[in-house]
C-alpha atoms as a PDB file:
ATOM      1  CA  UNK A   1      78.526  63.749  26.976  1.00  0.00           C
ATOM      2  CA  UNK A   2      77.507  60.816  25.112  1.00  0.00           C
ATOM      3  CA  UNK A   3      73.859  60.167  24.136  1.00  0.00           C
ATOM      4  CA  UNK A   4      72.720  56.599  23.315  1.00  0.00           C
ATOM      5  CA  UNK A   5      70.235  56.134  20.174  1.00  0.00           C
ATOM      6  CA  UNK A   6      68.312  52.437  19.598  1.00  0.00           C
ATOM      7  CA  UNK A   7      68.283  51.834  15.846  1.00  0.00           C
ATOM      8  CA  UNK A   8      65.213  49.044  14.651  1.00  0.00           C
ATOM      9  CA  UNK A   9      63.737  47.417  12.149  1.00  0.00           C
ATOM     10  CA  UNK A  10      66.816  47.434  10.260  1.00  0.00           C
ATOM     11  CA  UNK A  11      68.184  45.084   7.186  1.00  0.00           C
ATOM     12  CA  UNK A  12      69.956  41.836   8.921  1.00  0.00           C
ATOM     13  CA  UNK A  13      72.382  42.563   5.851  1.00  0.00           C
ATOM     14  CA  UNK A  14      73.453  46.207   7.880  1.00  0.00           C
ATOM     15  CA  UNK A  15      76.939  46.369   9.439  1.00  0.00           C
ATOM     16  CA  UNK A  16      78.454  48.406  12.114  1.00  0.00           C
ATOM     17  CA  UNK A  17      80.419  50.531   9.692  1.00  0.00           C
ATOM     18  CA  UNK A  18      76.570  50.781   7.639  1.00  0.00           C
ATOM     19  CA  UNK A  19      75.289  52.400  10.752  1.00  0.00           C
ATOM     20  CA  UNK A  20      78.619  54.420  11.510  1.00  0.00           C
ATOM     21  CA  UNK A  21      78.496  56.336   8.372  1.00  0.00           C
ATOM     22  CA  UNK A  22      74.686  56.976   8.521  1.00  0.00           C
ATOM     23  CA  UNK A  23      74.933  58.452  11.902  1.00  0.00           C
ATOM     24  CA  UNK A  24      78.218  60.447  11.298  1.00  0.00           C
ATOM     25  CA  UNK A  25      76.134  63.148   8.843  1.00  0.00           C
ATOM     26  CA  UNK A  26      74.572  64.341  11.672  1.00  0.00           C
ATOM     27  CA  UNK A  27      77.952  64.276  14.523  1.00  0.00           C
ATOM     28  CA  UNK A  28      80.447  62.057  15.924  1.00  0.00           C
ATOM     29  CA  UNK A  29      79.859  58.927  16.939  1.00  0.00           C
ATOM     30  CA  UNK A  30      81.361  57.334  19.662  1.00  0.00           C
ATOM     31  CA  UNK A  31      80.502  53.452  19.415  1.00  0.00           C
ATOM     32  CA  UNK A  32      77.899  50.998  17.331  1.00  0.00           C
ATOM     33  CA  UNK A  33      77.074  48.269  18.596  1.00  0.00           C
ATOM     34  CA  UNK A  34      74.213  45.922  16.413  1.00  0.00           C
ATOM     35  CA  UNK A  35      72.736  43.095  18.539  1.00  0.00           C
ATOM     36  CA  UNK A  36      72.705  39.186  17.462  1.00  0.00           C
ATOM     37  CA  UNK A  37      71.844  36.025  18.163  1.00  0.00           C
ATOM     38  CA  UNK A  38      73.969  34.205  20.761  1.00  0.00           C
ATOM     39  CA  UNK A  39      73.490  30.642  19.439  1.00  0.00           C
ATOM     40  CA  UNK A  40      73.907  31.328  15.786  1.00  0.00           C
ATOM     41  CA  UNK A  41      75.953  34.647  15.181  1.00  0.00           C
ATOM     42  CA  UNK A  42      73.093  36.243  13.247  1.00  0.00           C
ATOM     43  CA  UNK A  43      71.741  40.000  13.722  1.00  0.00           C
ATOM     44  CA  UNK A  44      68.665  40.560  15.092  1.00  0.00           C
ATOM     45  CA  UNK A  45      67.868  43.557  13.179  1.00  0.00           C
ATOM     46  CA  UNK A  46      68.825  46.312  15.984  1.00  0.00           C
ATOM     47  CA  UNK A  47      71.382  47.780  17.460  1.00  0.00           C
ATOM     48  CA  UNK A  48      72.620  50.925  19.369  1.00  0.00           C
ATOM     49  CA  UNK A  49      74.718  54.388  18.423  1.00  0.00           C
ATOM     50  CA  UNK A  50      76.533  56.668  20.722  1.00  0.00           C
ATOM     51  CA  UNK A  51      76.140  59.609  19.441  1.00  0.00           C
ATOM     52  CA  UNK A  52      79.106  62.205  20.694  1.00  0.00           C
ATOM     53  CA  UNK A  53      76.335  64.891  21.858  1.00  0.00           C
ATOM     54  CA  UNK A  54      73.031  65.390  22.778  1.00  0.00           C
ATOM     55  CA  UNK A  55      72.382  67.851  19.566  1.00  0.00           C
ATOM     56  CA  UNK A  56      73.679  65.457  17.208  1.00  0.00           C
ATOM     57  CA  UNK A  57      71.569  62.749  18.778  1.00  0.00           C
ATOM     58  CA  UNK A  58      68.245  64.727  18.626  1.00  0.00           C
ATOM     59  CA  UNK A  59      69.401  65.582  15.012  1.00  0.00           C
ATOM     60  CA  UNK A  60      70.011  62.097  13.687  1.00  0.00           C
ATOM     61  CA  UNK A  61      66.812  61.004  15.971  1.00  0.00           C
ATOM     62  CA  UNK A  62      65.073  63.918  13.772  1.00  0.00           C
ATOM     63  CA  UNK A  63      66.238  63.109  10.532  1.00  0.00           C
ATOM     64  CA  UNK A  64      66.328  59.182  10.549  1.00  0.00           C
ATOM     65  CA  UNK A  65      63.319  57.817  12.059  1.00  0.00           C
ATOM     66  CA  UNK A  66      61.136  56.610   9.856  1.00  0.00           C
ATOM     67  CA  UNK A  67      63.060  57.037   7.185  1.00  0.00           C
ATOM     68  CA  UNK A  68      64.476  54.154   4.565  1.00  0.00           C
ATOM     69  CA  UNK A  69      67.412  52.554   4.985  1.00  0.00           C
ATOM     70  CA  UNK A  70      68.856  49.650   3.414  1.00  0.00           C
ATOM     71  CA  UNK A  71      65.415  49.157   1.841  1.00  0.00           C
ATOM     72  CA  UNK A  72      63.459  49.191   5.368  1.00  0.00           C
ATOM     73  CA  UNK A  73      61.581  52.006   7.092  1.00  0.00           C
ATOM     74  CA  UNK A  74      64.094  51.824  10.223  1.00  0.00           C
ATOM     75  CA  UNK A  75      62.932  52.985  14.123  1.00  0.00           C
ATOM     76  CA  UNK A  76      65.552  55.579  15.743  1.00  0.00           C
ATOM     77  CA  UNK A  77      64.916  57.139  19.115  1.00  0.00           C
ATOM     78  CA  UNK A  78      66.935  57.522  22.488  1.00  0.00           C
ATOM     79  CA  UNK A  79      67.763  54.112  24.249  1.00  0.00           C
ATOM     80  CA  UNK A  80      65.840  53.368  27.436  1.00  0.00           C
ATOM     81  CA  UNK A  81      68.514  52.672  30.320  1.00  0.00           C
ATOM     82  CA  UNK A  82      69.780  48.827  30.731  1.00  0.00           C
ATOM     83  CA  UNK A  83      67.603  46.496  32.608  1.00  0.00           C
ATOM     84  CA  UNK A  84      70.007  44.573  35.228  1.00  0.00           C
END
């Protein structure tokens, strides 16, 4: 089963594939999806990660917040559910 992981504070220079091969040290990973601005295309400097099991989510949770990434100290923990 899937486990989603929020991802902050990151560079607004970070891509999908950026945050797809720092997850993957620590399990698969089943979707990326970083957030941006509707008017003007832009990221907004978060994102989320589906990680392909609850292990490797506590691991990459573990081992990557707080930690520096792309020059900034990023935020990972487990995603709150959606909001309707």
């Amino acid at each position: 089963m899937e486990k989603k992981l929020y991802a902050g504070n990151l560079s607004y220079n970070t891509t999908e594939d950026d945050l797809r091969q720092l997850f993957s040290q620590f399990g698969d990973v089943e979707s990326v999806k970083l957030i941006t601005d509707k008017e003007t295309g832009r990221p907004k400097g978060f994102g989320f990660v589906a990680m392909g099991s609850e292990e490797a989510a506590q691991k990459a949770v573990a081992e990557l917040n707080g930690t520096s990434f792309m020059e900034r100290n990023i935020t990972v923990a487990e995603a709150q559910p959606e909001k309707p």
